[in-house]
PDB file of N, CA and C in Angstrom:
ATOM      1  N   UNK A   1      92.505 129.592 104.825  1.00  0.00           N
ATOM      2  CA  UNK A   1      92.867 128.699 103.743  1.00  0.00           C
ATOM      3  C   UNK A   1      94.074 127.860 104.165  1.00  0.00           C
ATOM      4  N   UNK A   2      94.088 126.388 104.544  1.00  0.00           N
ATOM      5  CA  UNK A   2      94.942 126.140 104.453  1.00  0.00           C
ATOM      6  C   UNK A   2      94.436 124.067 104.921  1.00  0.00           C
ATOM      7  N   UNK A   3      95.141 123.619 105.973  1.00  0.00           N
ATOM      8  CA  UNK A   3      94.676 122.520 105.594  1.00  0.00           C
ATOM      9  C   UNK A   3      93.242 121.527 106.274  1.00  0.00           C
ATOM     10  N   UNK A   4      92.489 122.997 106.763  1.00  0.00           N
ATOM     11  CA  UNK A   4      90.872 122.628 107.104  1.00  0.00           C
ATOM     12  C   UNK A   4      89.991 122.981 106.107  1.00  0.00           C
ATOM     13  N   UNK A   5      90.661 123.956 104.985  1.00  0.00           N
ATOM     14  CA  UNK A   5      89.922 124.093 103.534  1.00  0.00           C
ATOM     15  C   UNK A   5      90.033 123.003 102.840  1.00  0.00           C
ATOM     16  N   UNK A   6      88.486 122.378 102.154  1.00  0.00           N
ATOM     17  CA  UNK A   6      88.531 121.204 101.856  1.00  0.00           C
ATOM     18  C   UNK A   6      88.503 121.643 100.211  1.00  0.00           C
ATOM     19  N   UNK A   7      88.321 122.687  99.785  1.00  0.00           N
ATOM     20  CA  UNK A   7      88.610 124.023  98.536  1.00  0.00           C
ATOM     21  C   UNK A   7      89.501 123.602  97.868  1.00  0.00           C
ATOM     22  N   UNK A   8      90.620 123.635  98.463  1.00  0.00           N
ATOM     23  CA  UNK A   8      92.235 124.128  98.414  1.00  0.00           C
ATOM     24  C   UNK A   8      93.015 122.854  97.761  1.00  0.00           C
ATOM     25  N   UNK A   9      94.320 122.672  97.369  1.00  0.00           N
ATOM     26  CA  UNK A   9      94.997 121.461  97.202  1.00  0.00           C
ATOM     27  C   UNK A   9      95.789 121.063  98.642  1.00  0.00           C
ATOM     28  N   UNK A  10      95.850 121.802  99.143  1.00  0.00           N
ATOM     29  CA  UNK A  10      96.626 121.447 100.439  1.00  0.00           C
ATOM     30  C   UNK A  10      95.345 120.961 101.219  1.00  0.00           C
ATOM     31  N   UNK A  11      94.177 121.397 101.167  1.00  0.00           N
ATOM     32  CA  UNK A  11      92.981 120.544 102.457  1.00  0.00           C
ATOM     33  C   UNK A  11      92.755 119.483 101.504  1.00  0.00           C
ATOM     34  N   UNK A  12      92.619 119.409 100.571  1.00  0.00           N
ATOM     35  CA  UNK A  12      92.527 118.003  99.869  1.00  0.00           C
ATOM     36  C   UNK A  12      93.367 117.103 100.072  1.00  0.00           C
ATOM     37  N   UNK A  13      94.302 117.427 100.428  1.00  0.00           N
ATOM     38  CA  UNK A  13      95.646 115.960 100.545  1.00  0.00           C
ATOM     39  C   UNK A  13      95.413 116.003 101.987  1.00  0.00           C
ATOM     40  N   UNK A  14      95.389 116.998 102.697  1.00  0.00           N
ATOM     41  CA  UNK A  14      95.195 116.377 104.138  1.00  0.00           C
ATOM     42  C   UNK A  14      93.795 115.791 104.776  1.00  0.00           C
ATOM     43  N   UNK A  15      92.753 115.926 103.762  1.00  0.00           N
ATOM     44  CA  UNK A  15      91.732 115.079 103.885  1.00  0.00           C
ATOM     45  C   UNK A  15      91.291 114.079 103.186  1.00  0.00           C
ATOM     46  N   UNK A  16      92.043 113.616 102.623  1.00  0.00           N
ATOM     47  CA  UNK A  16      92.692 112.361 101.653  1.00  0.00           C
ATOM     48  C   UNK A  16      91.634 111.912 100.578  1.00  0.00           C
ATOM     49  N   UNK A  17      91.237 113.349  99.951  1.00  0.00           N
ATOM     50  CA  UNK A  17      90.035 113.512  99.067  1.00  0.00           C
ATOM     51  C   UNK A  17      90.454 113.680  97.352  1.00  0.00           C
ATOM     52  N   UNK A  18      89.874 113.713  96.744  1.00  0.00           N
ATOM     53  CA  UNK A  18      90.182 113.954  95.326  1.00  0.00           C
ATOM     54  C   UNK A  18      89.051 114.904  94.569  1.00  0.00           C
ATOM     55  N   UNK A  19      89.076 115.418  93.580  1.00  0.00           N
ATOM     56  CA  UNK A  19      88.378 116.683  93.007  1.00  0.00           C
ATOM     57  C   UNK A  19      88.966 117.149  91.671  1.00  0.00           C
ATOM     58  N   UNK A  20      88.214 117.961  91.659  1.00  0.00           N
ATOM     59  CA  UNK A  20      88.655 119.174  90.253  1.00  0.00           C
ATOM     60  C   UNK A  20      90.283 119.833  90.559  1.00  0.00           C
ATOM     61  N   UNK A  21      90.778 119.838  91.946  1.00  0.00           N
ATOM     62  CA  UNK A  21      91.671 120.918  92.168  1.00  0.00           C
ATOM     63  C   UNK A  21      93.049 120.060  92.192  1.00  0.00           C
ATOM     64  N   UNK A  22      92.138 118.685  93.089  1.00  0.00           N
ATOM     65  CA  UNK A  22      93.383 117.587  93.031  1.00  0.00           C
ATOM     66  C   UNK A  22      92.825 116.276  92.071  1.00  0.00           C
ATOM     67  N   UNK A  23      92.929 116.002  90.678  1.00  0.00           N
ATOM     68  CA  UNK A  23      92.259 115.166  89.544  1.00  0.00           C
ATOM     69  C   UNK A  23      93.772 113.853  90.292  1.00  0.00           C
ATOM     70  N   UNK A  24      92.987 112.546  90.320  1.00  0.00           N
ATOM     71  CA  UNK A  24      93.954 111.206  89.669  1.00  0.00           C
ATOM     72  C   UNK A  24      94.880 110.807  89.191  1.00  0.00           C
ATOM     73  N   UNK A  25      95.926 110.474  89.067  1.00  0.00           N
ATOM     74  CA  UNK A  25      96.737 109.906  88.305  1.00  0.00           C
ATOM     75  C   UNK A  25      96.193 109.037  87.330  1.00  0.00           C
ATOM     76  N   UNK A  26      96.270 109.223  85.915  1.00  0.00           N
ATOM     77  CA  UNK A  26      95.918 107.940  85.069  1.00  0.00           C
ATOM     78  C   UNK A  26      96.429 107.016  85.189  1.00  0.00           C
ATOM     79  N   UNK A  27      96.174 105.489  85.004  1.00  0.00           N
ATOM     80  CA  UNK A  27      96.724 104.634  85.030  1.00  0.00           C
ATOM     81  C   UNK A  27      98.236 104.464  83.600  1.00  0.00           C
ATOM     82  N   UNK A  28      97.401 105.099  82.465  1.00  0.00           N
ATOM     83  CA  UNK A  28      98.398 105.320  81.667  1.00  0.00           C
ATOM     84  C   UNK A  28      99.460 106.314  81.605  1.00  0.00           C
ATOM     85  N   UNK A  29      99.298 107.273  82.462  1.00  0.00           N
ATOM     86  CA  UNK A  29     100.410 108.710  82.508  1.00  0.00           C
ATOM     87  C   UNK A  29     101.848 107.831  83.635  1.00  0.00           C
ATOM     88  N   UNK A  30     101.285 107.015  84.209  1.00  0.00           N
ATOM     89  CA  UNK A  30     102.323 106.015  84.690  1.00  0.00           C
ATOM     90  C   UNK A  30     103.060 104.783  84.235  1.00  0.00           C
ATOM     91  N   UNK A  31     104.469 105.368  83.885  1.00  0.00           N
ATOM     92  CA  UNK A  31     105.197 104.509  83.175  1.00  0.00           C
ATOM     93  C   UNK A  31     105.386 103.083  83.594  1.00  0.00           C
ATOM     94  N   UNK A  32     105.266 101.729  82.895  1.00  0.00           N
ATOM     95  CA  UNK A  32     105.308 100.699  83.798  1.00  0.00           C
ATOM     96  C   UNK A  32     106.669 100.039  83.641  1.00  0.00           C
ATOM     97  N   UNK A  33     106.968  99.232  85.299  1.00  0.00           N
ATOM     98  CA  UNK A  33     108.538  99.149  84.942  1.00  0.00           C
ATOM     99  C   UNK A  33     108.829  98.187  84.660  1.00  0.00           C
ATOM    100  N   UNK A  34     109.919  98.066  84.079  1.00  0.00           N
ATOM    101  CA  UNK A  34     110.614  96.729  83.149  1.00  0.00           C
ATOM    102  C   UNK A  34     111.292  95.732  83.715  1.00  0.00           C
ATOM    103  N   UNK A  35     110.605  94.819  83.717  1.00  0.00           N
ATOM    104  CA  UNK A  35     110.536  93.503  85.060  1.00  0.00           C
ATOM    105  C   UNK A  35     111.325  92.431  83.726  1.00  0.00           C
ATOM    106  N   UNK A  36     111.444  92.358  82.709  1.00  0.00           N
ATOM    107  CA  UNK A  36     112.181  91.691  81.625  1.00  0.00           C
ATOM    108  C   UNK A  36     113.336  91.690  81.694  1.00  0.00           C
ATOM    109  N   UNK A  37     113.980  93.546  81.929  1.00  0.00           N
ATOM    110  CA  UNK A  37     115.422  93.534  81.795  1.00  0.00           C
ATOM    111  C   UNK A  37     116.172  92.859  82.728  1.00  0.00           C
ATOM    112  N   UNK A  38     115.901  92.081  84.091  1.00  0.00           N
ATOM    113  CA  UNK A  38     116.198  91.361  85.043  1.00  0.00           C
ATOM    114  C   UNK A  38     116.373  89.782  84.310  1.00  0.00           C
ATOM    115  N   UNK A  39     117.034  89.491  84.759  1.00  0.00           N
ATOM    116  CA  UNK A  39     117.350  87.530  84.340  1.00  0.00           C
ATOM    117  C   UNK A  39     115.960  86.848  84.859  1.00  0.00           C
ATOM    118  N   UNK A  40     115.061  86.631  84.541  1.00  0.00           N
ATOM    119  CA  UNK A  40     113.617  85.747  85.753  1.00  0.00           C
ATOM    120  C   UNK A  40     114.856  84.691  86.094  1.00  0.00           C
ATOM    121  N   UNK A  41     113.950  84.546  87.367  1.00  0.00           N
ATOM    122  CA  UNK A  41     115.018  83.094  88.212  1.00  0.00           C
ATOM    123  C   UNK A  41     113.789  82.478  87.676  1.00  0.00           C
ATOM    124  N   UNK A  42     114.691  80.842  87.941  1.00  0.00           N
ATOM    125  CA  UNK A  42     113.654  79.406  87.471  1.00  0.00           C
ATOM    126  C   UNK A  42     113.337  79.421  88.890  1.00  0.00           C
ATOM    127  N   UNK A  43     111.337  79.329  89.397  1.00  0.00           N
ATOM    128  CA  UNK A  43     111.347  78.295  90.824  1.00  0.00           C
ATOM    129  C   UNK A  43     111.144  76.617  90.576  1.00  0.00           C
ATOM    130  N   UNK A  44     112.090  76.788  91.758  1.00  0.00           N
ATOM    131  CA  UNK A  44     111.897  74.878  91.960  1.00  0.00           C
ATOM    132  C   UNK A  44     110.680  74.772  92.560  1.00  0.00           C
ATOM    133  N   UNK A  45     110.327  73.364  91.829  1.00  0.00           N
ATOM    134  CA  UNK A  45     109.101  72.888  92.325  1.00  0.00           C
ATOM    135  C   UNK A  45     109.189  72.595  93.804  1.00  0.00           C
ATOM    136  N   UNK A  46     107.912  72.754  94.131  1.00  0.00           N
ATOM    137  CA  UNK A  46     107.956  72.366  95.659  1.00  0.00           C
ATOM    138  C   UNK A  46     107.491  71.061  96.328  1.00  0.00           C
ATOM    139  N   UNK A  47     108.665  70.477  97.095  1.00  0.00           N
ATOM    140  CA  UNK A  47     108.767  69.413  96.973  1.00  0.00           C
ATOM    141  C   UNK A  47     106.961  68.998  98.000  1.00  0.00           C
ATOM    142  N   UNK A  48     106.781  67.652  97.850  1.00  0.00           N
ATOM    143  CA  UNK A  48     105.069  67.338  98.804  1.00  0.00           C
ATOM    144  C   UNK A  48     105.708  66.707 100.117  1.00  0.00           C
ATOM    145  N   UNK A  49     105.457  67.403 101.012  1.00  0.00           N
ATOM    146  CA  UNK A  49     106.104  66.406 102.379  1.00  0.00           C
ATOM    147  C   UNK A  49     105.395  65.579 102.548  1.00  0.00           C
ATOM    148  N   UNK A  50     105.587  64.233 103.108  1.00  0.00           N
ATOM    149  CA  UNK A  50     104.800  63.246 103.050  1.00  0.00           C
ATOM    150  C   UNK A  50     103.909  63.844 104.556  1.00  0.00           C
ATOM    151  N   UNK A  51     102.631  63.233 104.533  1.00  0.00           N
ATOM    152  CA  UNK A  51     101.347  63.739 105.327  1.00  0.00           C
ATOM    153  C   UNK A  51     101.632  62.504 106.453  1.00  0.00           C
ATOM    154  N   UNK A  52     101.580  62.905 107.626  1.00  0.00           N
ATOM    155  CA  UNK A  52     101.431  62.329 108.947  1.00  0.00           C
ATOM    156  C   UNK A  52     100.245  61.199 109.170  1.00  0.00           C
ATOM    157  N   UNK A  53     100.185  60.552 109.935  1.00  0.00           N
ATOM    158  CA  UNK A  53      99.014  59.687 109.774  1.00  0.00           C
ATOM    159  C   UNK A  53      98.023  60.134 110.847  1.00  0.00           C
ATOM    160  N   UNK A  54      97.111  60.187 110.729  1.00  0.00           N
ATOM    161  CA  UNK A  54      95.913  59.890 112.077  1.00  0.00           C
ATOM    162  C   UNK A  54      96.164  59.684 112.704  1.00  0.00           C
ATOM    163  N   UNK A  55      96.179  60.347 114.578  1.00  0.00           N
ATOM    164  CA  UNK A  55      96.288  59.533 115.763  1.00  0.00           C
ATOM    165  C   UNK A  55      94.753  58.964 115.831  1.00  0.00           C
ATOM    166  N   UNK A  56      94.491  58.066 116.582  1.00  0.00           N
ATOM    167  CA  UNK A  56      93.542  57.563 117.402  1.00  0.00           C
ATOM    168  C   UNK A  56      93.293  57.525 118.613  1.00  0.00           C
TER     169      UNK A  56
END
């Protein structure tokens, strides 16, 4: 038992599997983080460089 048991929680993480023994993270049991309490910066527009011409 250990991490060639694909059984186990330890052969499950080292065979980068998921199951009954090792279940998912919900998307909701994960708190989401607060990107508000930060100031948003303003972006400046980006300026258009003028386009090169055609050689011939």
């Amino acid at each position: 038992m250990g991490k060639g048991d694909i059984k186990t929680r330890k052969g499950k993480i080292s065979a980068g599997s998921y199951g009954v023994l090792r279940p998912r993270k919900s998307k909701e049991s994960i708190a989401p983080v607060a990107k508000a309490a930060a100031a948003p910066k303003e972006k400046a527009p980006k300026e258009a460089k003028p386009k090169k011409a055609a050689k011939k």
